[in-house]
Protein backbone atom coordinates (compact mmCIF):
# COMPACT_ATOMS: atom_id res chain seq x y z
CA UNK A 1 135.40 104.44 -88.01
CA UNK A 2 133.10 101.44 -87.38
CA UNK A 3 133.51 98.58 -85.09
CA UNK A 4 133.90 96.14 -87.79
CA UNK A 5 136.57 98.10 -89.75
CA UNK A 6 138.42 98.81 -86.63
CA UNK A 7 137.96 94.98 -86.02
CA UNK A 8 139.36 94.47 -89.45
CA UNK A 9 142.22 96.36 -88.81
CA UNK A 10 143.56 94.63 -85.51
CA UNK A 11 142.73 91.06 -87.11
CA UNK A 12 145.16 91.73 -90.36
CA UNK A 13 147.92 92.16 -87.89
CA UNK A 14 151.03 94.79 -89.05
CA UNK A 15 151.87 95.33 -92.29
CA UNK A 16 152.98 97.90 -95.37
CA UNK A 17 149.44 100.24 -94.10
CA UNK A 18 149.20 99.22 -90.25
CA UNK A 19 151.40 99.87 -87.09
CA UNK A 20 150.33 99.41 -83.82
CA UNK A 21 151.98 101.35 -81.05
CA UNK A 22 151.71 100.16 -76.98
CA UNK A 23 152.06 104.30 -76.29
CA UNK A 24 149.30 104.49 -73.17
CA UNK A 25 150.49 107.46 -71.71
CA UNK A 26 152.66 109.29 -74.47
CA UNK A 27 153.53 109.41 -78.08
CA UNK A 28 156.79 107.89 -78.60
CA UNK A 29 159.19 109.27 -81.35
CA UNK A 30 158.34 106.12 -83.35
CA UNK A 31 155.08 107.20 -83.91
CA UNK A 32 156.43 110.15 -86.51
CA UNK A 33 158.64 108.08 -88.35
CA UNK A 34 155.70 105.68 -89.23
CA UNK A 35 153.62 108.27 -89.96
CA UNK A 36 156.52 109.68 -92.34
CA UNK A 37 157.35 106.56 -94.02
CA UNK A 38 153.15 105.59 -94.56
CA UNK A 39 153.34 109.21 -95.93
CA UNK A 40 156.31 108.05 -98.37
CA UNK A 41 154.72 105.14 -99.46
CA UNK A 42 151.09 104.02 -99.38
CA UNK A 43 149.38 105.32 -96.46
CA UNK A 44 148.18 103.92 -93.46
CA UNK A 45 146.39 103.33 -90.31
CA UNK A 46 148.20 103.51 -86.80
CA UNK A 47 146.46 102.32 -84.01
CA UNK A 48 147.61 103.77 -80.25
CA UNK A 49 147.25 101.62 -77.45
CA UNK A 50 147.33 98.26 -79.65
CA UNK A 51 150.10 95.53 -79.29
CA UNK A 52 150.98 93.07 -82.04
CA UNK A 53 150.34 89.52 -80.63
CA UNK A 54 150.25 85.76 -81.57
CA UNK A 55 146.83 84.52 -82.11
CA UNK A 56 145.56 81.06 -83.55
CA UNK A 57 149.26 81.01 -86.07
CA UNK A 58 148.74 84.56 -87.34
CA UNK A 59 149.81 87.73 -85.80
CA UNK A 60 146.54 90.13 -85.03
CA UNK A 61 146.39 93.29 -82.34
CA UNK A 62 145.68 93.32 -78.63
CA UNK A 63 144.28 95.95 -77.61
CA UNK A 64 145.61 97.12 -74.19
CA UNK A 65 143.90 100.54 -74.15
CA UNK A 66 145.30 104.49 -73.40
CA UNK A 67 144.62 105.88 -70.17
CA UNK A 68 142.42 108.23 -70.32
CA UNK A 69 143.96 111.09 -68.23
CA UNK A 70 146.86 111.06 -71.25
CA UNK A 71 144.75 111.25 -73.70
CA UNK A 72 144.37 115.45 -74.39
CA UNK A 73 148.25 116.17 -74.14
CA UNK A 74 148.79 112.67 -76.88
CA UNK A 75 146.52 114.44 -79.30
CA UNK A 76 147.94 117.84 -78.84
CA UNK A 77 151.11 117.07 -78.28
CA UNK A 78 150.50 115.07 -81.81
CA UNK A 79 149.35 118.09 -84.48
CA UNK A 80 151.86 120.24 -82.58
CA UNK A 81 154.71 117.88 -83.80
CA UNK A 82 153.14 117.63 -87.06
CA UNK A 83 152.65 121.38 -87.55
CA UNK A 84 156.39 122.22 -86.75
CA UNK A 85 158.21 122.74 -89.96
CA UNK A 86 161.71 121.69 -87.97
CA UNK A 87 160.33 118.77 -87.62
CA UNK A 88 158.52 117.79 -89.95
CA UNK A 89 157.84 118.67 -93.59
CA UNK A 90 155.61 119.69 -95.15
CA UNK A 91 153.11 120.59 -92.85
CA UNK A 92 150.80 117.52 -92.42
CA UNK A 93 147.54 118.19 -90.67
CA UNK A 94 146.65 114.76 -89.04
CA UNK A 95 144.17 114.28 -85.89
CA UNK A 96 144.16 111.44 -83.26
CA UNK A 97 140.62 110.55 -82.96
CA UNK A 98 139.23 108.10 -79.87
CA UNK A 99 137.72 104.95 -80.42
CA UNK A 100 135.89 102.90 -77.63
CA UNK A 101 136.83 99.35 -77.72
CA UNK A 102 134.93 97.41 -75.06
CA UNK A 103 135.65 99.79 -72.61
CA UNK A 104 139.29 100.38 -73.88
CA UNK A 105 140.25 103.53 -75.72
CA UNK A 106 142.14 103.36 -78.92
CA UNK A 107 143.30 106.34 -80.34
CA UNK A 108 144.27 106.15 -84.12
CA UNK A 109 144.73 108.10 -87.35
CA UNK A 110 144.60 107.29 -91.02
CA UNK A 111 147.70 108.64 -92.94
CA UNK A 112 147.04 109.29 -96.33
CA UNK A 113 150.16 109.47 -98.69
CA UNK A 114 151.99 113.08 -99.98
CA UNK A 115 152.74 114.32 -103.45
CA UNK A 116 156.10 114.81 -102.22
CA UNK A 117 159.15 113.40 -99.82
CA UNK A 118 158.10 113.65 -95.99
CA UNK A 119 160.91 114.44 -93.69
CA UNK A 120 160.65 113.67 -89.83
CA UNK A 121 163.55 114.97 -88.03
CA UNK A 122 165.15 115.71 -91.58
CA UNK A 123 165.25 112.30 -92.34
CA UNK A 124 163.06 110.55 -94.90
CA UNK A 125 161.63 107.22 -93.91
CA UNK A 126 159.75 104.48 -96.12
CA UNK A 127 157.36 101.85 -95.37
CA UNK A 128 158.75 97.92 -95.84
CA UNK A 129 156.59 95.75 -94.94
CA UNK A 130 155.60 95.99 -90.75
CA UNK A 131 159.08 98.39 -90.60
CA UNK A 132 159.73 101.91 -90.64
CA UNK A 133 163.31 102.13 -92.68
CA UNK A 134 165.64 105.17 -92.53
CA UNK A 135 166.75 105.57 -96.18
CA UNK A 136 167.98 109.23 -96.16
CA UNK A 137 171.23 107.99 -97.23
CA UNK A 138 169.85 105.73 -99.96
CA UNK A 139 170.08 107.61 -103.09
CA UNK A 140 167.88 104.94 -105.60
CA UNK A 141 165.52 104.51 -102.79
CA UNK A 142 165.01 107.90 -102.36
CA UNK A 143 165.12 108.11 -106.13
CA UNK A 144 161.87 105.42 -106.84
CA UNK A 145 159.66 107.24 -104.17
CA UNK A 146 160.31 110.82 -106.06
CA UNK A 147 159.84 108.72 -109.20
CA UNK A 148 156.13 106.96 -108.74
CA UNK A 149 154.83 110.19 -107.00
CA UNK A 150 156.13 112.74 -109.80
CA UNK A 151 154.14 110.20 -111.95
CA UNK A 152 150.65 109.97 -109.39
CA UNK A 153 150.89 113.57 -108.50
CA UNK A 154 151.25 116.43 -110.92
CA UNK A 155 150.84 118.63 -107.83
CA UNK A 156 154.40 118.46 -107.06
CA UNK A 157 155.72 119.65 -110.14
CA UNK A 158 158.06 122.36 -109.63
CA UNK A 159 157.53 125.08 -111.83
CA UNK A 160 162.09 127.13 -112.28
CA UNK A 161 160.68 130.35 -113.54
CA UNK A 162 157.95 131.05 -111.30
CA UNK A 163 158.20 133.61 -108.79
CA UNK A 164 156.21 136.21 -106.10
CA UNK A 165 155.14 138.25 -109.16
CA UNK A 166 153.20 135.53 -110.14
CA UNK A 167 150.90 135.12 -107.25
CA UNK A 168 147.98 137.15 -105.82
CA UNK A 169 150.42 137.08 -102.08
CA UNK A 170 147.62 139.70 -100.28
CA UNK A 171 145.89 136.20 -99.97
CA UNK A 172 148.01 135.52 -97.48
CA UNK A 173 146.55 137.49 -94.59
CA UNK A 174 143.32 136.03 -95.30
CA UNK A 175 144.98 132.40 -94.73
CA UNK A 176 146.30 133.80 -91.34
CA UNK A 177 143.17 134.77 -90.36
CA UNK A 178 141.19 131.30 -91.46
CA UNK A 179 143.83 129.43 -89.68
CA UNK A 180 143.23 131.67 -86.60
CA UNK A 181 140.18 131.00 -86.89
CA UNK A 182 140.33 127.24 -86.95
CA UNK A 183 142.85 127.10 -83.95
CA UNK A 184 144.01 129.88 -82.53
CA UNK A 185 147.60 128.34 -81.83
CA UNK A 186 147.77 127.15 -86.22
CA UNK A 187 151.65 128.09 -86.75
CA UNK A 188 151.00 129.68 -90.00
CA UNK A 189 149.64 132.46 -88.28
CA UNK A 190 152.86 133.58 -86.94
CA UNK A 191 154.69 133.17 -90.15
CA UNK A 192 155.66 134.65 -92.92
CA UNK A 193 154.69 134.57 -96.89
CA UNK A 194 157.33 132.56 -97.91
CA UNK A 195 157.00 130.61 -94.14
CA UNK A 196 153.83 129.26 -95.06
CA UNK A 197 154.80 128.47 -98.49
CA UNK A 198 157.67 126.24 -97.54
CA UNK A 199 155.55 124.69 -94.32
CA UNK A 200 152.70 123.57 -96.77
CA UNK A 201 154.81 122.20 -99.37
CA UNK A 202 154.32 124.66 -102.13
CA UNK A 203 157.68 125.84 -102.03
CA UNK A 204 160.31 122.65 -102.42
CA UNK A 205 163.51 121.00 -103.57
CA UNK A 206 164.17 118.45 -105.43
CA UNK A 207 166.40 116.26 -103.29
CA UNK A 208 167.67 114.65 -106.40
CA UNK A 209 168.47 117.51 -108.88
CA UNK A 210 168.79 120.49 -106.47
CA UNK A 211 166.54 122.29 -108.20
CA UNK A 212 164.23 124.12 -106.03
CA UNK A 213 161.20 126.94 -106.63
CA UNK A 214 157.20 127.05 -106.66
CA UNK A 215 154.93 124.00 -107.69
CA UNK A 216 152.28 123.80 -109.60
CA UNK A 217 150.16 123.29 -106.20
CA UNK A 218 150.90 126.62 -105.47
CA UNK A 219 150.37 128.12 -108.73
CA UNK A 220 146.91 126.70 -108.71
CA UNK A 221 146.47 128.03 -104.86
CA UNK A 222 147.69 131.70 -105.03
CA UNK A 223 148.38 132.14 -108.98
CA UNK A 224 146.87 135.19 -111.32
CA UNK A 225 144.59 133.84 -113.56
CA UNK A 226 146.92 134.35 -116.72
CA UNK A 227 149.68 132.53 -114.96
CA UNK A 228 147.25 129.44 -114.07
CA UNK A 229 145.99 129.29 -117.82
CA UNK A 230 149.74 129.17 -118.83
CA UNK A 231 150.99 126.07 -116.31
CA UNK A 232 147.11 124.76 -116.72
CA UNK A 233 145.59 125.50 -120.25
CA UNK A 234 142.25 123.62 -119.60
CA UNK A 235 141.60 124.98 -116.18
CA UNK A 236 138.17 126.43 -115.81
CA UNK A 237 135.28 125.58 -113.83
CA UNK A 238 131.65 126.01 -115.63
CA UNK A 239 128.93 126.69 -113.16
CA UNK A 240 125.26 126.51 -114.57
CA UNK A 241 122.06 127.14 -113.50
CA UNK A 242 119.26 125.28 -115.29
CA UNK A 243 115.70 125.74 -114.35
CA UNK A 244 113.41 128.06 -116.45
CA UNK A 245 115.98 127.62 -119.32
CA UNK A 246 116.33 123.84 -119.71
CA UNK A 247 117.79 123.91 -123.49
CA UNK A 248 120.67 126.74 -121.95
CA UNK A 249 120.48 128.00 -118.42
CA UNK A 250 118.97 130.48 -116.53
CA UNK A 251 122.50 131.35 -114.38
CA UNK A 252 126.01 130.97 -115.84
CA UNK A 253 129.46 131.83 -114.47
CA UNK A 254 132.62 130.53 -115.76
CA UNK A 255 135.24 130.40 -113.22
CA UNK A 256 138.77 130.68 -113.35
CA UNK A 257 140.29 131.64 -110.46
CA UNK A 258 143.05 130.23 -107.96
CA UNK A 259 141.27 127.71 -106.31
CA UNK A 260 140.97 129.88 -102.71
CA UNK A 261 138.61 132.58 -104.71
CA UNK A 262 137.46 129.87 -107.08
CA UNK A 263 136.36 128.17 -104.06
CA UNK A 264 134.46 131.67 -102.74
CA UNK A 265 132.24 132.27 -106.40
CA UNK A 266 130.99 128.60 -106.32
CA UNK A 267 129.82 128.74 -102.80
CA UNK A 268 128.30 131.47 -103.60
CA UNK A 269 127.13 130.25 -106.96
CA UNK A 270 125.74 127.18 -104.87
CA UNK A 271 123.82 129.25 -102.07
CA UNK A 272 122.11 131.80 -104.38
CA UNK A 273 120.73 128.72 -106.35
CA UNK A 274 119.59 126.49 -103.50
CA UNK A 275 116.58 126.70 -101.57
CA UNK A 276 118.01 127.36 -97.93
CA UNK A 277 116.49 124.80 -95.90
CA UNK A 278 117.82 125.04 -91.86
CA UNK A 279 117.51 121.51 -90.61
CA UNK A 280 118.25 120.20 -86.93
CA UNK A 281 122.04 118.46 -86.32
CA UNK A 282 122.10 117.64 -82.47
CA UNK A 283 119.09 119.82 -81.68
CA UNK A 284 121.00 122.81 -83.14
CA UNK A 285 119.67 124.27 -86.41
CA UNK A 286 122.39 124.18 -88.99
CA UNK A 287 122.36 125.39 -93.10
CA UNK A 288 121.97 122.04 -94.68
CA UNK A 289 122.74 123.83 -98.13
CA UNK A 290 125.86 125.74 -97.11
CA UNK A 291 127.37 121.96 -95.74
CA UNK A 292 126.52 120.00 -98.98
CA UNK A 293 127.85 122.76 -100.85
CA UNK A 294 131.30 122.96 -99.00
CA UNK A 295 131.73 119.10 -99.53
CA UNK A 296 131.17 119.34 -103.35
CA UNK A 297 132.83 122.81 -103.90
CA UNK A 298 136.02 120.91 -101.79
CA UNK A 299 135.92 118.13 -103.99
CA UNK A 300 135.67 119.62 -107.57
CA UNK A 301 138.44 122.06 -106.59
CA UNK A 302 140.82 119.39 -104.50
CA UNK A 303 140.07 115.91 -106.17
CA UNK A 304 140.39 116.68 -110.01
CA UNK A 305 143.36 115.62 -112.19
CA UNK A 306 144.73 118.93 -113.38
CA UNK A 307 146.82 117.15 -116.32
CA UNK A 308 143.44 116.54 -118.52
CA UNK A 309 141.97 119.97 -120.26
CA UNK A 310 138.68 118.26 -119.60
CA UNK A 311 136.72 121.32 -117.97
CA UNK A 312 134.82 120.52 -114.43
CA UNK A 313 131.21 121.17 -114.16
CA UNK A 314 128.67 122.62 -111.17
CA UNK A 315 125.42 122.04 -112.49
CA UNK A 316 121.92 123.24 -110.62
CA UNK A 317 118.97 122.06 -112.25
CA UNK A 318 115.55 121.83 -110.44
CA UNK A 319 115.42 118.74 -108.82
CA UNK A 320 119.19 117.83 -108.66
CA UNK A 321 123.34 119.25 -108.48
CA UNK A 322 125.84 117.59 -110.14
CA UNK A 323 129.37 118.18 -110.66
CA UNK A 324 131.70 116.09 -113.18
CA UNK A 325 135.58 116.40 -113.22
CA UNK A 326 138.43 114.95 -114.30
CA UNK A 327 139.81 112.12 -111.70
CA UNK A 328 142.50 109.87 -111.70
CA UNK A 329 140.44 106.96 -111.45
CA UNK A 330 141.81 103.63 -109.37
CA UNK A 331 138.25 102.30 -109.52
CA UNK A 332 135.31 102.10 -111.67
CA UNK A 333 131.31 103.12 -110.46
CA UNK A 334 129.35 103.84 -107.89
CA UNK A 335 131.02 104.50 -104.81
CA UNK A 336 129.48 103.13 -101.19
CA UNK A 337 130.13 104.24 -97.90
CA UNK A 338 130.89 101.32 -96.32
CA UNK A 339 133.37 99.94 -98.56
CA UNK A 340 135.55 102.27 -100.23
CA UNK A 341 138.77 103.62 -99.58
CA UNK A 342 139.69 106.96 -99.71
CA UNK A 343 142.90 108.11 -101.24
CA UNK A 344 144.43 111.50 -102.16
CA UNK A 345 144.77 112.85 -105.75
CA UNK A 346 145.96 116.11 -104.47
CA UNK A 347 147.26 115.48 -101.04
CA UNK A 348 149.30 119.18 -101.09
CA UNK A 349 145.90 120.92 -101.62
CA UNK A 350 143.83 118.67 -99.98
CA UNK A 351 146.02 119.44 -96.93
CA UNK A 352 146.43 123.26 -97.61
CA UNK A 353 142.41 122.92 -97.55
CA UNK A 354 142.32 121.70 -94.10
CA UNK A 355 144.04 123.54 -92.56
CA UNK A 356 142.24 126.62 -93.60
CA UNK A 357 139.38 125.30 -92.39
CA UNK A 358 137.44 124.36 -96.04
CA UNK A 359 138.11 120.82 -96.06
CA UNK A 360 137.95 118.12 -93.75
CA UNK A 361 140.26 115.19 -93.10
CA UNK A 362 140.22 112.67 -96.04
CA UNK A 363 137.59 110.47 -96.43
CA UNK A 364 135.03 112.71 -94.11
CA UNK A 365 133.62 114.41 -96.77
CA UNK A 366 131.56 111.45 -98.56
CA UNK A 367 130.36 110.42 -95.20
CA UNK A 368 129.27 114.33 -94.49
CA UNK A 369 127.18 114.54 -98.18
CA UNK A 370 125.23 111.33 -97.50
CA UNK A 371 124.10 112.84 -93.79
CA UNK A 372 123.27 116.36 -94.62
CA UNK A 373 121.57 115.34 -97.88
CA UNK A 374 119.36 112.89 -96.15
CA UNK A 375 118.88 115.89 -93.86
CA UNK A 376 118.21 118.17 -96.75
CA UNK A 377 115.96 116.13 -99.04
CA UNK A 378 115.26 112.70 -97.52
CA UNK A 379 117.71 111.61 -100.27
CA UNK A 380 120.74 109.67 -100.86
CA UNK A 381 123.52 111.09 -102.86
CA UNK A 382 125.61 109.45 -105.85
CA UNK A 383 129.03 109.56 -106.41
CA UNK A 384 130.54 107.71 -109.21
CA UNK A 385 134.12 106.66 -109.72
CA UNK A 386 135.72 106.81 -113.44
CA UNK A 387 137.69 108.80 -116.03
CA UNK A 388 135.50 111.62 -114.78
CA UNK A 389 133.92 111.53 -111.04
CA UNK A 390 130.50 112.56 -110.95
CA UNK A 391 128.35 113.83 -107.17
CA UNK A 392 124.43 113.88 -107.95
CA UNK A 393 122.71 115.73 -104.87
CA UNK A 394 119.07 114.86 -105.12
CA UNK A 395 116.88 117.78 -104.08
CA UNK A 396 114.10 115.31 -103.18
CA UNK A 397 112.99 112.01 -103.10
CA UNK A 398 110.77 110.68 -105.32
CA UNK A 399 108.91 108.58 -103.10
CA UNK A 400 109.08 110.50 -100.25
CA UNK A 401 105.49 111.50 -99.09
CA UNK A 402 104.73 114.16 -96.48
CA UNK A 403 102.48 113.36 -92.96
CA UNK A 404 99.04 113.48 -94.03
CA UNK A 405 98.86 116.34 -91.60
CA UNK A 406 100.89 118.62 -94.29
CA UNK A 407 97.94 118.41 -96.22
CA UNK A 408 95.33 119.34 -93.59
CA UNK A 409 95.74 122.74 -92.87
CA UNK A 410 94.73 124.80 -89.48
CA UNK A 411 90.53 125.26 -89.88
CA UNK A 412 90.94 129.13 -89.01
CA UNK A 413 93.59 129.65 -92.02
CA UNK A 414 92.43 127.42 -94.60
CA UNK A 415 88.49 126.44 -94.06
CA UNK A 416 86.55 128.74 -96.03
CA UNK A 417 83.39 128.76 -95.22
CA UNK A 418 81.01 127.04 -97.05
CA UNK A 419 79.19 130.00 -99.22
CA UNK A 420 82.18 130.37 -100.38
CA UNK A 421 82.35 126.96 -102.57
CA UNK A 422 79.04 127.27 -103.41
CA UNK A 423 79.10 130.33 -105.74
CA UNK A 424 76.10 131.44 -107.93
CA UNK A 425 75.81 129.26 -110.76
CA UNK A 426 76.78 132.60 -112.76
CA UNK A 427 79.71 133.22 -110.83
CA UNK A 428 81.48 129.66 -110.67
CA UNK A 429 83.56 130.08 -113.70
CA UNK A 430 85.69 132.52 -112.03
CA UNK A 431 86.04 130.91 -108.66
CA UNK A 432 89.84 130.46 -107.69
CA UNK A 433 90.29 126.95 -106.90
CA UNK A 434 89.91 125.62 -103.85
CA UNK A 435 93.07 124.58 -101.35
CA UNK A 436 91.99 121.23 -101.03
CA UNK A 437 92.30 121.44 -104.96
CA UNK A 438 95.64 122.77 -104.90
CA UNK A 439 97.13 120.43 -102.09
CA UNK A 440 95.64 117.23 -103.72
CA UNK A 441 97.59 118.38 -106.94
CA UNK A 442 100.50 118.74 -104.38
CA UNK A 443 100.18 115.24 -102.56
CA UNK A 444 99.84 113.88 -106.32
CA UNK A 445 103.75 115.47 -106.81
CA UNK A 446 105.24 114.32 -103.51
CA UNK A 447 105.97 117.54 -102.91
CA UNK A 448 108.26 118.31 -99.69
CA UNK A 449 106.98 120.06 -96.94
CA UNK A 450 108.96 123.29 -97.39
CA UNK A 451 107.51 123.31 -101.21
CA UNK A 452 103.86 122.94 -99.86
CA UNK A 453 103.99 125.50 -97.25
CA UNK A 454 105.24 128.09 -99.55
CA UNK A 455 102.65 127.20 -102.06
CA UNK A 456 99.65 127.38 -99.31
CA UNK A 457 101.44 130.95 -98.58
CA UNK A 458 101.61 132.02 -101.95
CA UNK A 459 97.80 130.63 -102.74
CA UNK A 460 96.86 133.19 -99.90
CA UNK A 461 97.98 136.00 -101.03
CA UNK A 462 97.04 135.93 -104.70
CA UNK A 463 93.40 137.20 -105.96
CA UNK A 464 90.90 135.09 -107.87
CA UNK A 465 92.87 135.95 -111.49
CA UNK A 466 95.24 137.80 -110.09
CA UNK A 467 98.85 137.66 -112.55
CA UNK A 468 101.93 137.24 -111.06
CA UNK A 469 105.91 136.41 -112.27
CA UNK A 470 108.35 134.94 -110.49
CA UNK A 471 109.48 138.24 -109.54
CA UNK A 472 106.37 138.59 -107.26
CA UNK A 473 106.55 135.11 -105.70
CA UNK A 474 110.05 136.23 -104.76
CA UNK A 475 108.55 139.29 -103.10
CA UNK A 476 105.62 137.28 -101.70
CA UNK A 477 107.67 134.45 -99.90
CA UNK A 478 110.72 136.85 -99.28
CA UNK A 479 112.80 134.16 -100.70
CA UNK A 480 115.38 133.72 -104.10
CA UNK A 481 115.19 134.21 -107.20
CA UNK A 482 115.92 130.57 -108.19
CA UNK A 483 113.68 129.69 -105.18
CA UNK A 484 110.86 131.28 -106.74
CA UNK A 485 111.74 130.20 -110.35
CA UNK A 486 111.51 126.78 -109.23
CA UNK A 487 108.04 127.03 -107.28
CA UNK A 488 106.75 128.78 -110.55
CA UNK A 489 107.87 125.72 -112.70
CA UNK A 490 106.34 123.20 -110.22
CA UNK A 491 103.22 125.20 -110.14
CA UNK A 492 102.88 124.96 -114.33
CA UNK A 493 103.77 120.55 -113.92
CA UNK A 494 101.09 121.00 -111.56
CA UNK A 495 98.83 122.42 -114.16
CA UNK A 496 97.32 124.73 -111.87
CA UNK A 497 98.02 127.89 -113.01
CA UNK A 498 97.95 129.47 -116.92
CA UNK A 499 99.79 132.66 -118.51
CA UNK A 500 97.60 135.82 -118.85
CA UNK A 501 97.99 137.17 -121.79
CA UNK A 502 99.00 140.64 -121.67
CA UNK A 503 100.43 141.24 -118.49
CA UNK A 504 104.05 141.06 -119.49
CA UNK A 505 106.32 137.84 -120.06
CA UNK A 506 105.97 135.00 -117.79
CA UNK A 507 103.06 136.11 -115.81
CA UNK A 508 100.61 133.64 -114.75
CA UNK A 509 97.22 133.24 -112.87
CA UNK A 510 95.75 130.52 -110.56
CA UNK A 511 93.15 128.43 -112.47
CA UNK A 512 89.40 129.09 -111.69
CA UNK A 513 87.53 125.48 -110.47
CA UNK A 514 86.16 125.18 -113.39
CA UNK A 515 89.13 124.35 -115.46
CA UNK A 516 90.55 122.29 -113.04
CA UNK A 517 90.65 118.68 -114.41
């Protein structure tokens, strides 16, 4: 939240997608029936400690401020209400967060709309305007909400002949223990299978028909893989590895799990393939690669449209990831972070993803790629918005150009002495290069300064025409496969090293000085 959007937000005044609410001390009972009927109808923002007032002929906020001293119990007291399924279905994990308003603290949330009816106090509520409206009794009201989100939200779709038989249920302890693990006082840890199926909305009824039973969100949560491929024909995730191989791929592994192991291989998939690179967050040193990767694994798995075959795509190549899926598009290119507007396309497993801890709340997880990959590579990522959404993750930037002092290594380690490059005329042809050789062909590449250092180690420990695969830089730096597949490719752009005949496939020696250009 930045000033000027939270400025925004108290100068529109209440409408269909903001409520203010004077609560500075407690949450009244108000507050869930907006956040029910934003859920019902478009979403919303509501803003605690905010009064609607006159202001120059238009109605805007005031902000009077919560007192402090109130402010743990409101935001406990808040997911506690939210995370009681007698209360309030489904399960809707929603955070007050603080914002500082000269000197005045607002708390608000964002409430992004469901897939499915949301019931406060068993009653269903809809947004009209700046009023929350009780329509629980209104049949054809009821009746147009179920009707525009069976149409936005496949999600929902209640599947009559599915049953326990169908699902992998064992997952079910591990979603105790994730939840535990999250908060220690998460309901769903106390519950029961078919508890925490009803409390996350993946077991439902149709408040029109009657009919009740599994949806397809929890098909594509907990289901076999046989029983996904039947509800979901297309479903399939093809991860690739591309760096050796550019015409195929190096890596491959086509997945088609339920999206809670789905979501395990392509981390996994990710992490093997990435170079790990621990970068500081707060002055504590954090896994840049694991957090990019949880973002885009999240969103290929949560955000897709599951009613197009179109397969999704996790591609690593050398310099770049990108994913493509299917979306549901209400907007067309690039996506920037301080204008767009997050909505759900899967709000049941978006939600079931937060609250085991792999997702955060909606809209965090654009703003989380573009400040761990500027962490990771001095990049910016891309995210584009159309009949498929695509994520590029540079790996680095093109014009980013290490400290001179990367390239001027310690005397003691890297100073030979000077007999050493001047060699008998006899002997010069099969002189190894020299390190200043190798990191001016560096500086020429922009390398990174991860990528240079495990070059200078790697020039160390070779001989003067010395072979050696990939397989031996990956013993050399202690490092992966793919990490060493990649510094074996940049070495041969480089043109500083040739294949020895010989010695095997894909072995390689450093060039002598004289055939350096």
């Amino acid at each position: 939240m930045t000033k000027d959007f939270m400025q925004k937000l108290l100068d529109s005044g209440e409408g269909y997608t903001i409520e203010y609410k004077k609560n500075k001390n407690k949450l009244s009972s108000d507050v869930y029936e907006t956040v029910s009927a934003f859920s019902n109808r478009y979403g919303g923002h509501i803003l605690l400690g905010v009064i609607e007032v006159e202001k120059n002929g238009h109605k805007a906020g005031e902000v009077l401020g919560v007192r402090k001293e109130y402010i743990y119990d409101m935001k406990r007291n808040f997911i506690t209400v939210l995370n009681n399924r007698n209360k309030f279905a489904p399960t809707l994990y929603l955070e007050l967060e603080e914002f500082d308003y000269d000197g005045k603290t607002i708390l608000w949330t964002y409430v992004p709309p469901t897939s499915g009816l949301c019931y406060c106090n068993k009653k269903i509520y809809d947004r009209i305007d700046d009023s929350d409206q009780d329509i629980t009794d209104k049949t054809e009201r009821i009746a147009e909400i179920v009707s525009r989100k069976s149409s936005d939200y496949r999600e929902q779709q209640i599947l009559p002949y599915a049953n326990e038989s169908h699902f992998k249920m064992e997952l079910m302890d591990r979603v105790r223990r994730l939840v535990k693990s999250r908060d220690k006082d998460h309901p769903w840890k106390d519950m029961d299978d078919m508890e925490i199926m009803r409390s996350a909305g993946l077991y439902v009824e149709n408040v029109l028909t009657g009919e009740k039973g599994f949806n397809l969100a929890a098909i594509l949560l907990f289901g076999k893989p046989e029983v996904i491929k039947t509800c979901v024909p297309g479903y399939m995730t093809d991860a690739i590895y591309r760096v050796e191989n550019v015409d195929r791929y190096d890596d491959r592994e086509i997945v088609e799990d339920n999206l809670i192991e789905a979501y395990d291989k392509l981390m996994s998939f990710c992490l093997k393939h990435m170079d790990n690179r621990f970068v500081l967050e707060n002055d504590i040193s954090v896994d840049a690669r694991e957090l990019i990767s949880r973002e885009v694994v999240g969103n290929i798995l949560i955000h897709r449209d599951y009613s197009n075959a179109f397969p999704a795509k996790l591609i690593i190549e050398e310099d770049v990831l990108r994913t493509e899926n299917w979306s549901k598009s209400r907007f067309n290119g690039r996506l920037d972070l301080e204008t767009f507007s997050p909505y759900p396309k899967n709000p049941l497993l978006a939600s079931f993803f937060v609250n085991i801890g792999r997702a955060d709340k909606l809209g965090s997880g654009m703003r989380n790629l573009y400040k761990y990959t500027k962490l990771y590579s001095h990049a910016i990522p891309v995210l584009s918005e159309g009949d498929v959404f695509k994520i590029q993750i540079p790996f680095k930037k093109s014009d980013f150009a290490p400290k001179k002092s990367d390239f001027a290594p310690e005397k003691s380690d890297f100073a030979p002495k000077k007999s050493d490059f001047a060699p008998e005329k006899s002997d010069f042809a099969s002189q190894k290069m020299s390190i200043n050789t190798l990191l001016n062909k560096c500086k020429e590449q922009s390398y990174n300064v991860t990528v240079i250092e495990n070059i200078k180690k790697l020039y160390k420990e070779i001989e003067t025409n010395q072979a050696f695969g990939i397989s031996d830089i990956k013993e050399i730096l202690d490092c992966a496969k793919s990490t060493a597949a990649g510094l074996m490719k940049r070495l041969r752009n480089m043109e500083v090293v040739v294949p020895v005949k010989g010695k095997g496939k894909g072995k390689y020696r450093f060039k002598n000085e004289s055939e350096i250009e």
